[in-house]
Protein backbone atom coordinates (compact mmCIF):
# COMPACT_ATOMS: atom_id res chain seq x y z
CA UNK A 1 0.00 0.00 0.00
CA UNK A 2 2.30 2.68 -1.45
CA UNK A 3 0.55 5.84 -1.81
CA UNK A 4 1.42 9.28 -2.12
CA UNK A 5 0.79 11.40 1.19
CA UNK A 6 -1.73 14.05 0.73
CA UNK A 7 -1.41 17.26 2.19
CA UNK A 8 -1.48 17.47 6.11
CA UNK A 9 -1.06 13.64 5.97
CA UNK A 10 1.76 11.83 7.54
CA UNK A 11 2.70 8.60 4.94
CA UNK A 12 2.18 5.46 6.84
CA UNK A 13 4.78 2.37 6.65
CA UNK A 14 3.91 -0.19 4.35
CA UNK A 15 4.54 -2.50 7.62
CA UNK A 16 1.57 -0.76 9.71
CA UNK A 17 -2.22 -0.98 9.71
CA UNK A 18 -3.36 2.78 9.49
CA UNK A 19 -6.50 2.37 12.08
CA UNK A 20 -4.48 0.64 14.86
CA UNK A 21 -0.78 1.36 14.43
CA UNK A 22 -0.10 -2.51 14.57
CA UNK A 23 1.81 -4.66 12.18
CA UNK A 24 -0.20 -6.84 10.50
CA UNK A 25 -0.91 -10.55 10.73
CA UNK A 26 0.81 -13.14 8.62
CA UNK A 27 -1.29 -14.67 6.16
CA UNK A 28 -4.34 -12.20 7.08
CA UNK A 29 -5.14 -9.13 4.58
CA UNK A 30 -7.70 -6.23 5.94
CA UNK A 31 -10.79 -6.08 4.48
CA UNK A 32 -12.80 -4.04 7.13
CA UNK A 33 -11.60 -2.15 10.15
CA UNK A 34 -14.19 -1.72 12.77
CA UNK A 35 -17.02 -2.52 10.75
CA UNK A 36 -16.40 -0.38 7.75
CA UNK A 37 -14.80 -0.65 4.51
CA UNK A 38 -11.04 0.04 4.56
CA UNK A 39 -10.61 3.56 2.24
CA UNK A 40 -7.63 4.70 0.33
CA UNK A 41 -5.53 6.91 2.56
CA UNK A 42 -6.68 4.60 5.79
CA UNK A 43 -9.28 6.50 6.67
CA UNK A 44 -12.67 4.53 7.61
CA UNK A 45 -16.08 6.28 6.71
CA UNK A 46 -17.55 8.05 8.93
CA UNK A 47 -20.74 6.40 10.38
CA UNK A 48 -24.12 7.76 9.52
CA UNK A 49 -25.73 10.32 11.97
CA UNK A 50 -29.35 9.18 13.25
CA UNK A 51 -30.45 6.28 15.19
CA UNK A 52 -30.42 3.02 14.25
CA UNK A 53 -34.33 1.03 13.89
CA UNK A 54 -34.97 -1.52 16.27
CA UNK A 55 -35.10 -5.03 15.25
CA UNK A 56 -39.07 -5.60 14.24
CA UNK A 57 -39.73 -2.09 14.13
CA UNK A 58 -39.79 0.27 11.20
CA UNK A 59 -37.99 3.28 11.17
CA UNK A 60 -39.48 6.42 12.26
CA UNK A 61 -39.69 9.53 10.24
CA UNK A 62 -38.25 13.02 11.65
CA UNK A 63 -40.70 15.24 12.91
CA UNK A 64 -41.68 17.92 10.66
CA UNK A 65 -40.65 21.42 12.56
CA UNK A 66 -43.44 22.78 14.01
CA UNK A 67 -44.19 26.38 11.76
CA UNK A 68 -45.48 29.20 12.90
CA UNK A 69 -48.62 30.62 12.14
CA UNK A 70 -48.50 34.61 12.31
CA UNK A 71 -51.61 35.33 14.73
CA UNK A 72 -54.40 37.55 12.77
CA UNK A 73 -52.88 36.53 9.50
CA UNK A 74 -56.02 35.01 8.62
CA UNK A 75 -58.14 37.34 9.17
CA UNK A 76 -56.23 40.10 7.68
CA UNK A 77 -56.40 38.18 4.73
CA UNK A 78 -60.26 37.32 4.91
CA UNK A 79 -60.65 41.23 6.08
CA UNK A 80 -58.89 42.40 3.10
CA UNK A 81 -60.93 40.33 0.54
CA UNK A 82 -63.89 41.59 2.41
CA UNK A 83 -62.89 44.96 1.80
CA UNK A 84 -62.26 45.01 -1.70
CA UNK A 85 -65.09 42.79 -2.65
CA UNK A 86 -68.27 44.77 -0.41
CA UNK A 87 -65.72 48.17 0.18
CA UNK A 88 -67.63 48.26 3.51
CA UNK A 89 -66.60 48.70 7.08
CA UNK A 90 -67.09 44.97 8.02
CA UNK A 91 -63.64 44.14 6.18
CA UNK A 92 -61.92 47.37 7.91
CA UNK A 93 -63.14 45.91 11.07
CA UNK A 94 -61.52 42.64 10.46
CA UNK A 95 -58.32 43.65 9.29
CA UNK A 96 -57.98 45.71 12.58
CA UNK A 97 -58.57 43.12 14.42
CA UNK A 98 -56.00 40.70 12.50
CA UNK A 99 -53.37 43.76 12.52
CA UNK A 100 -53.57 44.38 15.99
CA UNK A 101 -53.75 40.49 16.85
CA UNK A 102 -50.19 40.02 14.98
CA UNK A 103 -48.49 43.42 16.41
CA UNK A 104 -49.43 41.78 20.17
CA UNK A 105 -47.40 38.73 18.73
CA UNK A 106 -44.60 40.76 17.68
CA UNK A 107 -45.30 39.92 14.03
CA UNK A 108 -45.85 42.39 10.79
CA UNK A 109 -49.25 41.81 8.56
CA UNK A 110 -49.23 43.39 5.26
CA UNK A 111 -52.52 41.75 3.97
CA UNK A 112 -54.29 43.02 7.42
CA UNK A 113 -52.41 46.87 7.06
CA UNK A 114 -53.77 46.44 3.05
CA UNK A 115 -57.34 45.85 4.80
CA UNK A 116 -57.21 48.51 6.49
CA UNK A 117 -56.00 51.22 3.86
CA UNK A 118 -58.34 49.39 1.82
CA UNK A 119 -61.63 49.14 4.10
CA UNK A 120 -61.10 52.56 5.40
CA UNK A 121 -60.73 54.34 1.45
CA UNK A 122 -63.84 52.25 0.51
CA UNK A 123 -65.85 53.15 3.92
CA UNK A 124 -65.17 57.40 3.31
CA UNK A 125 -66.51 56.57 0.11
CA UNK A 126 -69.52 55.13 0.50
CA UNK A 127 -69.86 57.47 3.79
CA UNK A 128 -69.65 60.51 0.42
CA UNK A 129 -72.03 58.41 -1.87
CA UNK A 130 -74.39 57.76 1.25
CA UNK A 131 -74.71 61.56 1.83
CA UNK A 132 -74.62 62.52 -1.45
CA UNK A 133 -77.86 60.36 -2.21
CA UNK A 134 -80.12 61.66 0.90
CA UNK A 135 -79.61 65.03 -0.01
CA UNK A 136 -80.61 64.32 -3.39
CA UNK A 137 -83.34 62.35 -2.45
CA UNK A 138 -84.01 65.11 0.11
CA UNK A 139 -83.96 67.50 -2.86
CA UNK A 140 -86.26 65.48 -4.59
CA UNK A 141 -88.63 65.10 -2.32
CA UNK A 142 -89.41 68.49 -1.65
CA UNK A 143 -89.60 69.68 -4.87
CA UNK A 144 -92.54 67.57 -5.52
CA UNK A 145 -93.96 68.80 -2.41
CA UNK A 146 -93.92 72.52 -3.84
CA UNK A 147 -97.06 73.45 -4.67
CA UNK A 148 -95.97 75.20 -8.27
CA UNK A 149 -94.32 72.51 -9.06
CA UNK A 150 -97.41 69.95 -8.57
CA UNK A 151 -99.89 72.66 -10.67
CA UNK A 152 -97.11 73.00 -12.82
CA UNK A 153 -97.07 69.69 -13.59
CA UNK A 154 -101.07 69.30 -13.71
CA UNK A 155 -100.97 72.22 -16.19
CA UNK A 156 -103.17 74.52 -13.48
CA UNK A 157 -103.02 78.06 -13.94
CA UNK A 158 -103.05 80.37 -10.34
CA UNK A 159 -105.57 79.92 -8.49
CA UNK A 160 -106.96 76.72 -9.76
CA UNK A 161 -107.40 73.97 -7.24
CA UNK A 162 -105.30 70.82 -7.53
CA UNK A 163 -106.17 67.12 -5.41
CA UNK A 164 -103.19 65.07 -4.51
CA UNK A 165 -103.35 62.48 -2.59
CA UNK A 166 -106.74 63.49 -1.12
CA UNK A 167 -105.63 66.85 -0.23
CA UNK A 168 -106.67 70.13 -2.05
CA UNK A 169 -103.88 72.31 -3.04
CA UNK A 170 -104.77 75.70 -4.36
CA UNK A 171 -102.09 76.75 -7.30
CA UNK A 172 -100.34 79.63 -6.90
């Protein structure tokens, strides 16, 4: 077993088993030290990290690692697509609740913070379109009220006399 030494190796005598530093036994040629299969260089493989199965048993798989769930990421996420899909308070509300759920955790939740932006945009909005159609409905209303505009619209001249709704309304 003449080999060349590689670097940071010391070359061995030909005279010497490398795993026990004892001569070898007439007649008797190595074909596994302590269980392995001898290597070039006289190094043995390393064994295999793990632990070995019991006889019988099969071997058991590693545990998966546990992962961990952001709190409130959920329902940032189901508050978000609440938001954008009925742009009403109820998916503001939830994303508040899932953002402040993950910042008690220690954790940051973009979907819940888009929720919010989101919800609260959509909410002043329909808070605009909500007042925007009672005054216009207000507006409405009491124009046909108005008593020129009812004889106006019954084709009375002044002073005629006009029934709506059981009432008499004298034109003006």
């Amino acid at each position: 077993m003449n080999m060349q030494p590689q670097p940071g190796m010391q070359p061995q005598p030909d005279d010497v088993q490398p795993q026990t530093g004892m001569p070898p036994q007439p007649g008797y040629t190595p074909q596994h030290q302590m269980g392995y299969a001898s290597q070039p260089g006289g190094y043995a493989p390393q064994p295999e990290m793990g632990y070995a199965s019991q006889p019988g048993y099969a071997p058991q798989a590693a545990y998966p690692q546990p992962q961990t769930e952001i709190p409130g990421k959920t329902l940032g996420i189901v508050g978000l697509v609440l938001a954008i899909v009925t742009g009403g308070p109820i998916g503001l509300i939830l994303s508040i609740i899932g953002f402040v759920q993950s910042k008690k955790a220690g954790f940051k939740n973009g979907p819940a913070l888009a929720g919010i932006i989101i919800g609260s945009i959509f909410t002043v909005i329909a808070i605009i379109v909500t007042i925007v159609i009672v005054v216009a409905a207000s507006a409405a209303v009491s124009q046909l009220t108005d008593p020129a505009t009812i004889c106006a619209a019954a084709g009375a001249l002044s002073g005629d006399q006009v029934t709506v709704g059981g009432q008499i309304i004298t034109c003006p």
